[in-house]
C-alpha atoms as a PDB file:
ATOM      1  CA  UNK A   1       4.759 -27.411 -13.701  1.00  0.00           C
ATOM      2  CA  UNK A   2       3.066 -27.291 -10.703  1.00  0.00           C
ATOM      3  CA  UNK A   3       1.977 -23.737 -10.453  1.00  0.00           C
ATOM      4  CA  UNK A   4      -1.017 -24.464 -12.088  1.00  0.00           C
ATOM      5  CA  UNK A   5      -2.574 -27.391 -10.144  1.00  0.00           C
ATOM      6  CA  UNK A   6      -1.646 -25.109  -7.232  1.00  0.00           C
ATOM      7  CA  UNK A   7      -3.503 -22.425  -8.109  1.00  0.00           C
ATOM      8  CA  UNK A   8      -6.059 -24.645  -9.617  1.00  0.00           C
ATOM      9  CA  UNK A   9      -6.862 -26.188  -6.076  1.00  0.00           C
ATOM     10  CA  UNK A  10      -6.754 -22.381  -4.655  1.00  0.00           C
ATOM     11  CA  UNK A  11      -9.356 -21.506  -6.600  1.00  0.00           C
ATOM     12  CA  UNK A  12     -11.702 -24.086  -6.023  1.00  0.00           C
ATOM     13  CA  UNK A  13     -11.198 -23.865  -1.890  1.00  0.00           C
ATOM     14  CA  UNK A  14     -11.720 -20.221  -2.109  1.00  0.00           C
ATOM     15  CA  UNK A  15     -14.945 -20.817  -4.410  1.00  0.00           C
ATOM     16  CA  UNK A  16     -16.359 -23.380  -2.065  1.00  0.00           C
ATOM     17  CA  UNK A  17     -18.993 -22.842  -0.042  1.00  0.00           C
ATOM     18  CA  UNK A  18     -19.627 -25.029   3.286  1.00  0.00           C
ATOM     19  CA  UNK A  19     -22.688 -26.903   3.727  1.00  0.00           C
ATOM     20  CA  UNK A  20     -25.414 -24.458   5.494  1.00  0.00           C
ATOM     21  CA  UNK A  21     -25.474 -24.964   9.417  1.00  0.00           C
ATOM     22  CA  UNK A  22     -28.483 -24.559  11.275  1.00  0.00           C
ATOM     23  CA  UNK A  23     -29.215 -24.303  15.318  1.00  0.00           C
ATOM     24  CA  UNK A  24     -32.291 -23.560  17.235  1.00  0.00           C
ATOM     25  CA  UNK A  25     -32.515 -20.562  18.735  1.00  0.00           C
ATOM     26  CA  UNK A  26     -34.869 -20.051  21.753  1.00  0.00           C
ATOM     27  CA  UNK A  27     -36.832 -16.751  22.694  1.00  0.00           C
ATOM     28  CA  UNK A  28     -35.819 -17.349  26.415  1.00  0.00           C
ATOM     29  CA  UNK A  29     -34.056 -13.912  26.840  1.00  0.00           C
ATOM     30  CA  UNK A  30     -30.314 -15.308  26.942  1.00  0.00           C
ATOM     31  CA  UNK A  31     -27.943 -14.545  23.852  1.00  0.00           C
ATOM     32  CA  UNK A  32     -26.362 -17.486  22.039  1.00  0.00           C
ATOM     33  CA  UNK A  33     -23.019 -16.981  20.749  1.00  0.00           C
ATOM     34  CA  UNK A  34     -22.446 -17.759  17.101  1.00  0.00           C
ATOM     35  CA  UNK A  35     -18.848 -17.415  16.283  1.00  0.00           C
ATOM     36  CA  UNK A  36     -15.706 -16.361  16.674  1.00  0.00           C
ATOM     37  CA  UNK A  37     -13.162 -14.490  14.435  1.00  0.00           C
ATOM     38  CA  UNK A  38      -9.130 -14.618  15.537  1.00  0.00           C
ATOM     39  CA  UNK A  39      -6.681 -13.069  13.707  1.00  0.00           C
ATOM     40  CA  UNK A  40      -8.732 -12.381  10.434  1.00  0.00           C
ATOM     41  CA  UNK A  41     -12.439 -11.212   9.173  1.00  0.00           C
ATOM     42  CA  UNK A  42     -15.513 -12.904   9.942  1.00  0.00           C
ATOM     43  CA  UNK A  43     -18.084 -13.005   7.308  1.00  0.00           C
ATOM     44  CA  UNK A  44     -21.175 -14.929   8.039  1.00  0.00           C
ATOM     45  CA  UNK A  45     -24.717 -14.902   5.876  1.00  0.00           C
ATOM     46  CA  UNK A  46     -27.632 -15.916   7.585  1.00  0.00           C
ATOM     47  CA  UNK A  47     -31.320 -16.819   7.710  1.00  0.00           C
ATOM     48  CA  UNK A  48     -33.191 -16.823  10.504  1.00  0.00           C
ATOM     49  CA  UNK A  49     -36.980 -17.982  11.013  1.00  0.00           C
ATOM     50  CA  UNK A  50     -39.573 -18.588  14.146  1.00  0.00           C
ATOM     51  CA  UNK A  51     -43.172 -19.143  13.583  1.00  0.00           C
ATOM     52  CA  UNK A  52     -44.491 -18.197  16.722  1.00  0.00           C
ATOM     53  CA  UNK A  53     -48.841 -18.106  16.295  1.00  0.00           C
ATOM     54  CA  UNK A  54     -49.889 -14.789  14.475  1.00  0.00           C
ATOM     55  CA  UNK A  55     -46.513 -13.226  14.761  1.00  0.00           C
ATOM     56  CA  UNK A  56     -43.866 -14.683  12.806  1.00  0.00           C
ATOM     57  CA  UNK A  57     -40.964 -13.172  11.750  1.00  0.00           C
ATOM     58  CA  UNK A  58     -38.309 -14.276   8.580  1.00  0.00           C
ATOM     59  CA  UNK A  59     -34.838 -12.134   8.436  1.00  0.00           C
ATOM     60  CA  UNK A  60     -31.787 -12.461   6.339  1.00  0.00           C
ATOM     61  CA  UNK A  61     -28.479 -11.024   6.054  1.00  0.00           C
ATOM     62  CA  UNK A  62     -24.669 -10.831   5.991  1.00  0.00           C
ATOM     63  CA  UNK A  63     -22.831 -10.093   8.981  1.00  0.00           C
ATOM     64  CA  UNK A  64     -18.603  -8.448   8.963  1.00  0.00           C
ATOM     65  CA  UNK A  65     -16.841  -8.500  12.200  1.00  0.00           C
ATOM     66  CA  UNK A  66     -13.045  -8.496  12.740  1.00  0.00           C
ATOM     67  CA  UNK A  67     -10.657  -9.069  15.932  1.00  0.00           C
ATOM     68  CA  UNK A  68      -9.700  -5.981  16.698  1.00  0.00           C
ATOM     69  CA  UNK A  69     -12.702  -3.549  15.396  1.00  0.00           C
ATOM     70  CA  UNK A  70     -15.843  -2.538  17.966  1.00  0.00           C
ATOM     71  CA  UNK A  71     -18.151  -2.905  15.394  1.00  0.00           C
ATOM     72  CA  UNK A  72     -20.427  -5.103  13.194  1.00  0.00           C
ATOM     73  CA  UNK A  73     -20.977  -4.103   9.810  1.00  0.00           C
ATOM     74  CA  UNK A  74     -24.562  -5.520   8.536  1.00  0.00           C
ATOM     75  CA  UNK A  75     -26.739  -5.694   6.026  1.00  0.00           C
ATOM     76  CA  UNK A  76     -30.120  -7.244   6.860  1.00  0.00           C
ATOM     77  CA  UNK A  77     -33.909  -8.170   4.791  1.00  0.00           C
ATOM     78  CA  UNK A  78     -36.568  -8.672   7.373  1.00  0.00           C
ATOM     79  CA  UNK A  79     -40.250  -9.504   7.418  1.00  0.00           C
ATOM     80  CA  UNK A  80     -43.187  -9.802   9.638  1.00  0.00           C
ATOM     81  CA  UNK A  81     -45.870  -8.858  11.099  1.00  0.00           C
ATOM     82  CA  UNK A  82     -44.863  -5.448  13.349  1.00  0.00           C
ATOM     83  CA  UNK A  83     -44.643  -7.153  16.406  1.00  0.00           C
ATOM     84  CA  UNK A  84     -40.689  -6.476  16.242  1.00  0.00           C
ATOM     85  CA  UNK A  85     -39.943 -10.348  17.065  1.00  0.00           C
ATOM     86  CA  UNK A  86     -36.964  -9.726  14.969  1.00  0.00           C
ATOM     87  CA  UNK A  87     -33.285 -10.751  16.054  1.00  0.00           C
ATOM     88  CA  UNK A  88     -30.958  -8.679  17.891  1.00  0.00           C
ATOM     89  CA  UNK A  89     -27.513  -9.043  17.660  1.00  0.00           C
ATOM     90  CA  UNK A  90     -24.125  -7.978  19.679  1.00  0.00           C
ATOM     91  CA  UNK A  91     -20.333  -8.831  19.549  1.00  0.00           C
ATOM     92  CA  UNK A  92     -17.773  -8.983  22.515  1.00  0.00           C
ATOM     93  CA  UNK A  93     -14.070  -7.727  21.729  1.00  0.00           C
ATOM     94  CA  UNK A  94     -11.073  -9.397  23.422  1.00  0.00           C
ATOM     95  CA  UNK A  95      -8.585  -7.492  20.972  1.00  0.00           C
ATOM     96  CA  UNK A  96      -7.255 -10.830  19.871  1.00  0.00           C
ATOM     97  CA  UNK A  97     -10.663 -11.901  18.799  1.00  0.00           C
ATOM     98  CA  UNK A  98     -14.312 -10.927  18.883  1.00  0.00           C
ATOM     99  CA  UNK A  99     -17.537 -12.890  19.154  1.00  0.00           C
ATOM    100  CA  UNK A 100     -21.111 -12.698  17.634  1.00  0.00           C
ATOM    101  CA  UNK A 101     -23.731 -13.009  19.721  1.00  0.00           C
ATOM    102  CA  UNK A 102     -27.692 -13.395  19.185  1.00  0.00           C
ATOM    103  CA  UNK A 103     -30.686 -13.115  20.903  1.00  0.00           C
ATOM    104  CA  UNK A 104     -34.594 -14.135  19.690  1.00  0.00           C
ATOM    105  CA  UNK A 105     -37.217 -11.764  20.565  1.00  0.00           C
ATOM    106  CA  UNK A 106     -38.281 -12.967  24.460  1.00  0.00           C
ATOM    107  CA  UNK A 107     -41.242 -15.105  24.219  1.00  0.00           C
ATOM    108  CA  UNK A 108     -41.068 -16.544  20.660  1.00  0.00           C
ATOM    109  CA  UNK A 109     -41.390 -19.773  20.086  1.00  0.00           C
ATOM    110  CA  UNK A 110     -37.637 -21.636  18.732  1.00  0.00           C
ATOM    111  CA  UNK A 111     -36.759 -20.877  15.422  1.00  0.00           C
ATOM    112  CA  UNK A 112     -34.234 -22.096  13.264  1.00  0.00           C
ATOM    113  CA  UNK A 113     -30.599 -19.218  12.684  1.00  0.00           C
ATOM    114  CA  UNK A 114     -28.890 -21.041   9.883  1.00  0.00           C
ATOM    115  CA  UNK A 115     -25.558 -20.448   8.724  1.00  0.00           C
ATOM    116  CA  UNK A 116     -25.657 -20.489   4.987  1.00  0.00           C
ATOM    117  CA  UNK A 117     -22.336 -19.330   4.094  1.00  0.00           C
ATOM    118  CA  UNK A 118     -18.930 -17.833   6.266  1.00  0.00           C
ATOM    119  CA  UNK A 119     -15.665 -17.000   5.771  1.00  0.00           C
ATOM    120  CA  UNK A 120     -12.860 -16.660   8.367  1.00  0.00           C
ATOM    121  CA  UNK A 121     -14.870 -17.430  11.160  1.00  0.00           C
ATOM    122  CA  UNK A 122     -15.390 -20.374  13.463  1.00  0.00           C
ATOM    123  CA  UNK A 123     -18.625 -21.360  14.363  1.00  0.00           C
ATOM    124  CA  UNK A 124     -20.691 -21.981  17.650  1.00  0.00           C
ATOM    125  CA  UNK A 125     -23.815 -22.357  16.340  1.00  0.00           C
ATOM    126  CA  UNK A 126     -25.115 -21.517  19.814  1.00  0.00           C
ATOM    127  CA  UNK A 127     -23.279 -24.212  21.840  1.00  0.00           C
ATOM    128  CA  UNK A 128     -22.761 -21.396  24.498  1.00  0.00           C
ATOM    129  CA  UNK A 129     -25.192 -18.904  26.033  1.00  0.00           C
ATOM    130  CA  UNK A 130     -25.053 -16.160  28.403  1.00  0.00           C
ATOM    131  CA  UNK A 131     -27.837 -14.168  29.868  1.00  0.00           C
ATOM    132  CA  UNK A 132     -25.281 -10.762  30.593  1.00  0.00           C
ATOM    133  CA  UNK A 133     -22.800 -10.474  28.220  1.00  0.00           C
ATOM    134  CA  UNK A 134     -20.859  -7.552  29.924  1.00  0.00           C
ATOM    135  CA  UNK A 135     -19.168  -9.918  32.468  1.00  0.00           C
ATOM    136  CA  UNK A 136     -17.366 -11.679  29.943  1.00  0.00           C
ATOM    137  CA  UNK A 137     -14.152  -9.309  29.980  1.00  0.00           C
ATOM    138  CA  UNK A 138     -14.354  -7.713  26.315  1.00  0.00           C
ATOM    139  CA  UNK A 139     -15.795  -4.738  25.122  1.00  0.00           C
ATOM    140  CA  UNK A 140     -19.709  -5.290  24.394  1.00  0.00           C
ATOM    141  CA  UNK A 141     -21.401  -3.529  21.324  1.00  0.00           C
ATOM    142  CA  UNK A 142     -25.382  -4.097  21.490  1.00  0.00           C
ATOM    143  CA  UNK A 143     -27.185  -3.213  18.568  1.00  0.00           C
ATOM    144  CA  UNK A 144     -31.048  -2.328  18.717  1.00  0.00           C
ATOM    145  CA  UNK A 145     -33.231  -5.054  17.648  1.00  0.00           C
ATOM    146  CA  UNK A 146     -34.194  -5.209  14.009  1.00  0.00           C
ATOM    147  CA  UNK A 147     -37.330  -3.718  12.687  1.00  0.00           C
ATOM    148  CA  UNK A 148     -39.817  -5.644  10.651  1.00  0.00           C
ATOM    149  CA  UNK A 149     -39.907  -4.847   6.706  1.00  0.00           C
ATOM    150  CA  UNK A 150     -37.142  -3.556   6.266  1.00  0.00           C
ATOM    151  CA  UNK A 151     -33.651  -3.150   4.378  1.00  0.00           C
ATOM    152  CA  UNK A 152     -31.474  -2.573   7.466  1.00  0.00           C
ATOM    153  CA  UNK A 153     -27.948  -1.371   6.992  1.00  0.00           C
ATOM    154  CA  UNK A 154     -24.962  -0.931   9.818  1.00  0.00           C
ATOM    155  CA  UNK A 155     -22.410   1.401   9.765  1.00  0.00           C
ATOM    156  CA  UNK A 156     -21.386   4.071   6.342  1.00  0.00           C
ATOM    157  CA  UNK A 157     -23.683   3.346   3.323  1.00  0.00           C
ATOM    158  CA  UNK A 158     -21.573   4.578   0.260  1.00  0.00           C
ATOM    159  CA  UNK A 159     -23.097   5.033  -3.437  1.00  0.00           C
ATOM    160  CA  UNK A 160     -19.943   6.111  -5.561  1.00  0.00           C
ATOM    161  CA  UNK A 161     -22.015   5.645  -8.854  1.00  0.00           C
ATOM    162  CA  UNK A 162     -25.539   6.504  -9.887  1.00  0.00           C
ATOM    163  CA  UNK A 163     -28.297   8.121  -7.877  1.00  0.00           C
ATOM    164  CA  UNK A 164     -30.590   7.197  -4.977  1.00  0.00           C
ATOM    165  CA  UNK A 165     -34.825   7.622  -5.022  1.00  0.00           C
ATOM    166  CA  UNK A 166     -36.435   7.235  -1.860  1.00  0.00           C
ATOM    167  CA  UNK A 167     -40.833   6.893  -2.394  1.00  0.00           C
ATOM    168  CA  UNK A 168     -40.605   6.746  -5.837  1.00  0.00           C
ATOM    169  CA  UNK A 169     -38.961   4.775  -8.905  1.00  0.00           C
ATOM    170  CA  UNK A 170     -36.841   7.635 -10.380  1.00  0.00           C
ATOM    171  CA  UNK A 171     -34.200  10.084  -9.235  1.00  0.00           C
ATOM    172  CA  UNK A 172     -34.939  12.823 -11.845  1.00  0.00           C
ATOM    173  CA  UNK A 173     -31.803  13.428 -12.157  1.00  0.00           C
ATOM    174  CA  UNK A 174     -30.600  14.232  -8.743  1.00  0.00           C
ATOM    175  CA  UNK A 175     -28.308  12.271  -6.196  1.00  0.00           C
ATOM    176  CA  UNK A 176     -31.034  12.066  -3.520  1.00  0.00           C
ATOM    177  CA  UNK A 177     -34.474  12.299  -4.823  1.00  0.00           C
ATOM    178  CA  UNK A 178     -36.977  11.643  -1.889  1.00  0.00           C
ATOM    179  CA  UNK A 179     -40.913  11.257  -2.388  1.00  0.00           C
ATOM    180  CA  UNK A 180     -42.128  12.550   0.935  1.00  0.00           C
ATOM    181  CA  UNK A 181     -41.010  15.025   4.118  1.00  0.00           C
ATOM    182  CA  UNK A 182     -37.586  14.202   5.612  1.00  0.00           C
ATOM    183  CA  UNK A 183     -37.086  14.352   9.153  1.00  0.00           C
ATOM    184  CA  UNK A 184     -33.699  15.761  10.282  1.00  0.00           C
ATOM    185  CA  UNK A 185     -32.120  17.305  13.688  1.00  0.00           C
ATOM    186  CA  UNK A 186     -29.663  19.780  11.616  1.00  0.00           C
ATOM    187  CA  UNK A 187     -29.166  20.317   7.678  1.00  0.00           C
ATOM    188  CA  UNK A 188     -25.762  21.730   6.427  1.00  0.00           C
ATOM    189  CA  UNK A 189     -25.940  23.188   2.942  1.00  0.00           C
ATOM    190  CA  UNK A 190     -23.036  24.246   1.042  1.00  0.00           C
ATOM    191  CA  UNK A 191     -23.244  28.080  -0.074  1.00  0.00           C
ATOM    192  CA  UNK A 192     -22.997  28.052  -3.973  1.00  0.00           C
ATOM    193  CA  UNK A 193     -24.154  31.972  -3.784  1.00  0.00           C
ATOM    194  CA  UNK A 194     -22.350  34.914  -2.657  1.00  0.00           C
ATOM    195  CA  UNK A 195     -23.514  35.846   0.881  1.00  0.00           C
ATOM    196  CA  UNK A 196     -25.467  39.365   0.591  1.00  0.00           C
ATOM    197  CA  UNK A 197     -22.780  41.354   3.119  1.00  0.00           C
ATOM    198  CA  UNK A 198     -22.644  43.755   0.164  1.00  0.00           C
ATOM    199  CA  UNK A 199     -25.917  45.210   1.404  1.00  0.00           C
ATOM    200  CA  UNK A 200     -23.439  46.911   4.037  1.00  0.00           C
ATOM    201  CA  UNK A 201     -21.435  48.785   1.745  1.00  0.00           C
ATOM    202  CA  UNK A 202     -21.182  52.151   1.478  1.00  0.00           C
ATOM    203  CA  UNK A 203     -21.954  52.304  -1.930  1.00  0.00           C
ATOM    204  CA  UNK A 204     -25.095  50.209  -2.085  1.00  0.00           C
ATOM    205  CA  UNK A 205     -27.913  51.571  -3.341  1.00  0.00           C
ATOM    206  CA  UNK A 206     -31.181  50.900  -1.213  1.00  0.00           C
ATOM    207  CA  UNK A 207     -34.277  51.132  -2.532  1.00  0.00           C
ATOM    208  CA  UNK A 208     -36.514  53.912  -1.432  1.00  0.00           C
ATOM    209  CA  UNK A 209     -39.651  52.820   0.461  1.00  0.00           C
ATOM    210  CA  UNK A 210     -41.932  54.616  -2.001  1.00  0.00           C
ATOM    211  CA  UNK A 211     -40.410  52.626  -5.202  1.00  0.00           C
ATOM    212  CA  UNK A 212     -40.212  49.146  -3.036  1.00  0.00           C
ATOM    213  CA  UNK A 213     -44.525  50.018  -2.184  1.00  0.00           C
ATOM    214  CA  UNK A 214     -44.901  50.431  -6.008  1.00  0.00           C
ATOM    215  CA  UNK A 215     -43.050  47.486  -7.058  1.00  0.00           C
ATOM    216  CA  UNK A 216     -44.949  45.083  -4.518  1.00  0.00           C
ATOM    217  CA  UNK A 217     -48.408  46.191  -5.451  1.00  0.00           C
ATOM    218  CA  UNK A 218     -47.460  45.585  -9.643  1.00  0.00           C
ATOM    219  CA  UNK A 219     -45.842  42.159  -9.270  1.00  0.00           C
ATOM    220  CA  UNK A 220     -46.986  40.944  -5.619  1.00  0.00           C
ATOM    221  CA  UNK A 221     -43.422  39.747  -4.452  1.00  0.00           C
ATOM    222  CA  UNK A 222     -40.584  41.039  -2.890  1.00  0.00           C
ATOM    223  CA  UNK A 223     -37.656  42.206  -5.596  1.00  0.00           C
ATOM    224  CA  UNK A 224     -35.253  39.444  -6.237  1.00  0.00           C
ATOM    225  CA  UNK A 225     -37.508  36.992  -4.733  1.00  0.00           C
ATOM    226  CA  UNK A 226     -39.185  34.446  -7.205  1.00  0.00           C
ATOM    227  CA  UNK A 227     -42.890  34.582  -7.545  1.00  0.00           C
ATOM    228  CA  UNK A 228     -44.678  31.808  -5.318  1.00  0.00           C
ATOM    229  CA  UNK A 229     -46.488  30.018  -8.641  1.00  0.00           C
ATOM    230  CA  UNK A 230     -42.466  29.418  -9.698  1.00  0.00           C
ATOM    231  CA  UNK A 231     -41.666  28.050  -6.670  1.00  0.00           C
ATOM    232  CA  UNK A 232     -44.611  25.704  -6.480  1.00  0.00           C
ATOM    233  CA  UNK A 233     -43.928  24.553 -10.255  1.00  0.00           C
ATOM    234  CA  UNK A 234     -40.011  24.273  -9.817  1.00  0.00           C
ATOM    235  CA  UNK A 235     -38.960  24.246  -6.287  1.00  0.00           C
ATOM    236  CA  UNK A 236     -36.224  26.660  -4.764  1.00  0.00           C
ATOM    237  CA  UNK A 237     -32.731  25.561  -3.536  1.00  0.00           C
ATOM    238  CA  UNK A 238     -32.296  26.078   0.033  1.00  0.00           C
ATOM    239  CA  UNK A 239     -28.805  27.807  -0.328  1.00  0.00           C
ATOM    240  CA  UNK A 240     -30.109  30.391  -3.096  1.00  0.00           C
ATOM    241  CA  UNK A 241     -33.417  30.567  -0.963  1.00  0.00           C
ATOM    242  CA  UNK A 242     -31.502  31.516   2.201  1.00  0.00           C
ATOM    243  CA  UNK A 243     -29.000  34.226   0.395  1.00  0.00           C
ATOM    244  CA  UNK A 244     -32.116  35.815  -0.666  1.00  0.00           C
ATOM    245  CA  UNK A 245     -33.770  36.031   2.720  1.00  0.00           C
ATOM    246  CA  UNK A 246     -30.518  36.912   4.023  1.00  0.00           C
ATOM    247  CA  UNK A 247     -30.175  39.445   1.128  1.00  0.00           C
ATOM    248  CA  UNK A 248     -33.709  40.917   2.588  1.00  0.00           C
ATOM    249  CA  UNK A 249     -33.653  40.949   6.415  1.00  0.00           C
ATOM    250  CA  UNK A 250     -29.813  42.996   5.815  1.00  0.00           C
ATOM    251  CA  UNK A 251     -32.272  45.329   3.726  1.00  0.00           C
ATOM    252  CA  UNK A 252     -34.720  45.263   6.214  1.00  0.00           C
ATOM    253  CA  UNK A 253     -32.308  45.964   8.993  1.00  0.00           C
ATOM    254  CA  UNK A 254     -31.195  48.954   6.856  1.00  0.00           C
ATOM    255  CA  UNK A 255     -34.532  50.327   6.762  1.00  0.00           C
ATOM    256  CA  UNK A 256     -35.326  50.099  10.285  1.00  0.00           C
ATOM    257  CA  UNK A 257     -31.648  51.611  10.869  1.00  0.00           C
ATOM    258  CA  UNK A 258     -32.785  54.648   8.240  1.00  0.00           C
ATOM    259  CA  UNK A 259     -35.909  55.043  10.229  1.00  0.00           C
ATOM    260  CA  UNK A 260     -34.735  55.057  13.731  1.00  0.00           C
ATOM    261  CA  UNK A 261     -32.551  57.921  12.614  1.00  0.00           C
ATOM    262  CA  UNK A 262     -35.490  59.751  10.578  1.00  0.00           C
ATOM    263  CA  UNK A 263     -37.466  59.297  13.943  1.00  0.00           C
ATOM    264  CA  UNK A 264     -34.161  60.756  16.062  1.00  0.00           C
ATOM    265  CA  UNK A 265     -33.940  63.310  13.312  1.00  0.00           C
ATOM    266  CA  UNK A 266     -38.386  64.248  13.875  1.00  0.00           C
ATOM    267  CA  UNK A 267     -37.833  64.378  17.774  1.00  0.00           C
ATOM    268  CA  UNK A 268     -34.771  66.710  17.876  1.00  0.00           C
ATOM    269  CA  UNK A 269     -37.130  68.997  15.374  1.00  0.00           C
ATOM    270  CA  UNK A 270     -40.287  68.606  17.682  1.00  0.00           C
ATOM    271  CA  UNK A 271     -38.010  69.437  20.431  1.00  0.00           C
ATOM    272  CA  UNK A 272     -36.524  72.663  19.075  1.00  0.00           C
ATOM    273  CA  UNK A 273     -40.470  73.757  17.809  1.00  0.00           C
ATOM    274  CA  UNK A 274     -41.571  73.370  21.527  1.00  0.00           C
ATOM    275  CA  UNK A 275     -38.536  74.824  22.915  1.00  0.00           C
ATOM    276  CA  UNK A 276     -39.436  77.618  20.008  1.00  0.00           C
ATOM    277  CA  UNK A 277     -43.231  77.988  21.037  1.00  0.00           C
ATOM    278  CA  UNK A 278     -42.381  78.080  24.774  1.00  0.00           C
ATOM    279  CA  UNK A 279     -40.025  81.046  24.239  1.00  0.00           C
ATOM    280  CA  UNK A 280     -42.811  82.799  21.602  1.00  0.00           C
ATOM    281  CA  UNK A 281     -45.409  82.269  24.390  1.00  0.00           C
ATOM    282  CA  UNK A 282     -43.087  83.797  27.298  1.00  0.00           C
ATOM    283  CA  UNK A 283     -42.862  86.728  24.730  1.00  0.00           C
ATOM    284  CA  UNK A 284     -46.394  87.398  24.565  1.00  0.00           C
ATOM    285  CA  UNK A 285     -47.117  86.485  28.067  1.00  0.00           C
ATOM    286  CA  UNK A 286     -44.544  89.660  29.215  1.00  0.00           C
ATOM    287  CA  UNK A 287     -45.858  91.653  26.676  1.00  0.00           C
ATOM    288  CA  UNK A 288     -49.599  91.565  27.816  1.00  0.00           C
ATOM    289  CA  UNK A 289     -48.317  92.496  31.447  1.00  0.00           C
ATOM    290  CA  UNK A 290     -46.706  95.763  30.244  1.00  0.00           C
END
C-alpha cells in the first residue's frame, strides 16, 4: 500500500523544477565557474543578458556535461548586434568530476547568467573565478565564443526522421535541401553508377572520330552527356555526373592512345619513303656519271 505514495512523491521531485538562480557576471576577462557535476550528468538551461551601450547581447541555451567526458554538449539561441559580446564557455575534467566555466565578452558591462533550470549538478553561480584555467589540474576544453544570431549546436547533430532545408522553407523532397552555395574542404559521394573501366576492354567499341564530329555538330553535346538546358532545368547528380566525365576522359585517353600510334605508324612510313627517295636519287645520281 505504499508503492503508490512512493512513486507518487517520485514523480513530483523529478517534475520539479528549482527556482531560477541568477549571478552577475562581469566582462573583466576572468572565467566564473558555474557548477559542478560528480558522479552523474549535469544539465543546466540558461539565460544570459548584458546591456552594454549600442552593443547588447541576449543568449540562451541548455548545457550537458558529465564527470568523466571532455566535452560539453550545447545547444544555444543568441542575439545581438555583431559585435560578438556573446559568452564563451569551457569545462575542467578531474575524472571524478568536471566543472563549467564562463566568461563575458572583455569590456561589457555586468550582465545577469541565470540558472533557470538543472539537473544533477551543483551550482556556483560564480562564487569562484580564475583568470587561467589550465593551472587548475584537470583537463581544459575551451570552446570559441558564440556568434551573434544564431542557432549554435555542440557536438553530433542527428535528424533520424524527416528532412532538413537550409535558405528556404521546403526540402522538396530531399534530406538536405540547401538554398545557396555550400562551402566544403572535401565532399565524399557514394557511387550509385558503375565506374566506366569497361572503356578498357577489349571488346569495347569506340567511336570513330568522324561519327563522334557528326554527332556533336547535330545535337551540340558530347554522347551520353545530358544537354546543358536539362541540366539547368533539373540539376545533375554529382556521382552520375562524375561516371560520365570519367566515362569520357577513359575515351579520350583512348583516342589520344589511337593517335599516338597512327602518328608512330605515319613516321615509320615517312621514314621508309625518304629512306626510298634517297636510294632512287643515288640511282640516278650514278647513272648520270656513266
Amino acid at each position: 500500500m505504499r508503492i503508490i505514495p512512493l512513486l507518487l512523491f517520485i514523480t513530483l521531485v523529478s517534475s520539479f523544477k528549482v527556482k531560477a538562480q541568477t549571478f552577475s557576471l562581469p566582462g573583466d576577462g576572468r572565467w566564473y565557474k558555474v557548477g559542478t557535476a560528480a558522479g552523474t550528468h549535469g544539465y543546466l538551461e540558461y539565460v544570459y543578458q548584458h546591456l552594454t551601450s549600442n552593443n547588447g547581447s541576449l543568449s540562451s541555451g541548455e548545457l550537458t556535461f558529465i564527470n568523466y567526458k571532455d566535452l560539453l554538449i550545447q545547444h544555444h539561441q543568441t542575439m545581438g548586434y555583431q559585435a560578438w559580446n556573446q559568452p564563451q564557455f569551457a569545462i575542467i575534467n578531474f575524472s571524478s568530476s568536471t566543472e563549467l566555466w564562463v566568461k563575458a565578452a572583455p569590456g561589457v558591462i555586468n550582465g545577469n547568467f541565470t540558472i533557470r533550470y538543472r539537473q544533477g549538478a551543483t551550482l556556483s553561480l560564480g562564487d569562484v573565478s580564475d583568470d587561467n584555467l589550465y593551472d587548475n589540474g584537470g583537463r581544459v576544453t575551451i570552446y570559441e565564443k558564440l556568434n551573434d544570431n544564431a542557432n549554435i549546436f555542440y557536438h553530433d547533430l542527428i535528424v533520424p526522421v524527416g528532412n532538413l532545408s537550409v535558405g528556404t522553407t521546403s526540402s522538396n523532397g530531399y534530406k538536405l535541401n540547401v538554398n545557396g552555395t555550400i562551402h566544403s574542404k572535401e565532399v565524399k559521394v557514394d557511387v550509385n553508377f558503375p565506374a566506366p573501366d569497361y572503356v578498357f576492354d577489349s571488346n569495347y567499341s569506340l567511336m570513330p572520330l568522324s561519327e563522334l564530329e557528326q554527332y556533336i555538330q547535330a545535337n551540340r553535346h558530347l554522347p551520353d552527356v545530358p544537354p546543358g538546358n536539362l541540366m539547368v532545368k533539373d540539376g545533375i547528380g554529382l556521382s552520375e555526373l562524375n561516371m560520365k566525365l570519367l566515362k569520357k576522359i577513359e575515351e579520350l585517353t583512348l583516342y589520344i592512345i589511337n593517335q599516338e600510334k597512327k602518328v608512330v605508324d605515319d613516321k615509320e612510313k615517312i621514314h621508309s619513303l625518304e629512306e626510298s627517295v634517297k636510294h632512287i636519287n643515288r640511282i640516278i645520281s650514278r647513272t648520270k656519271h656513266e
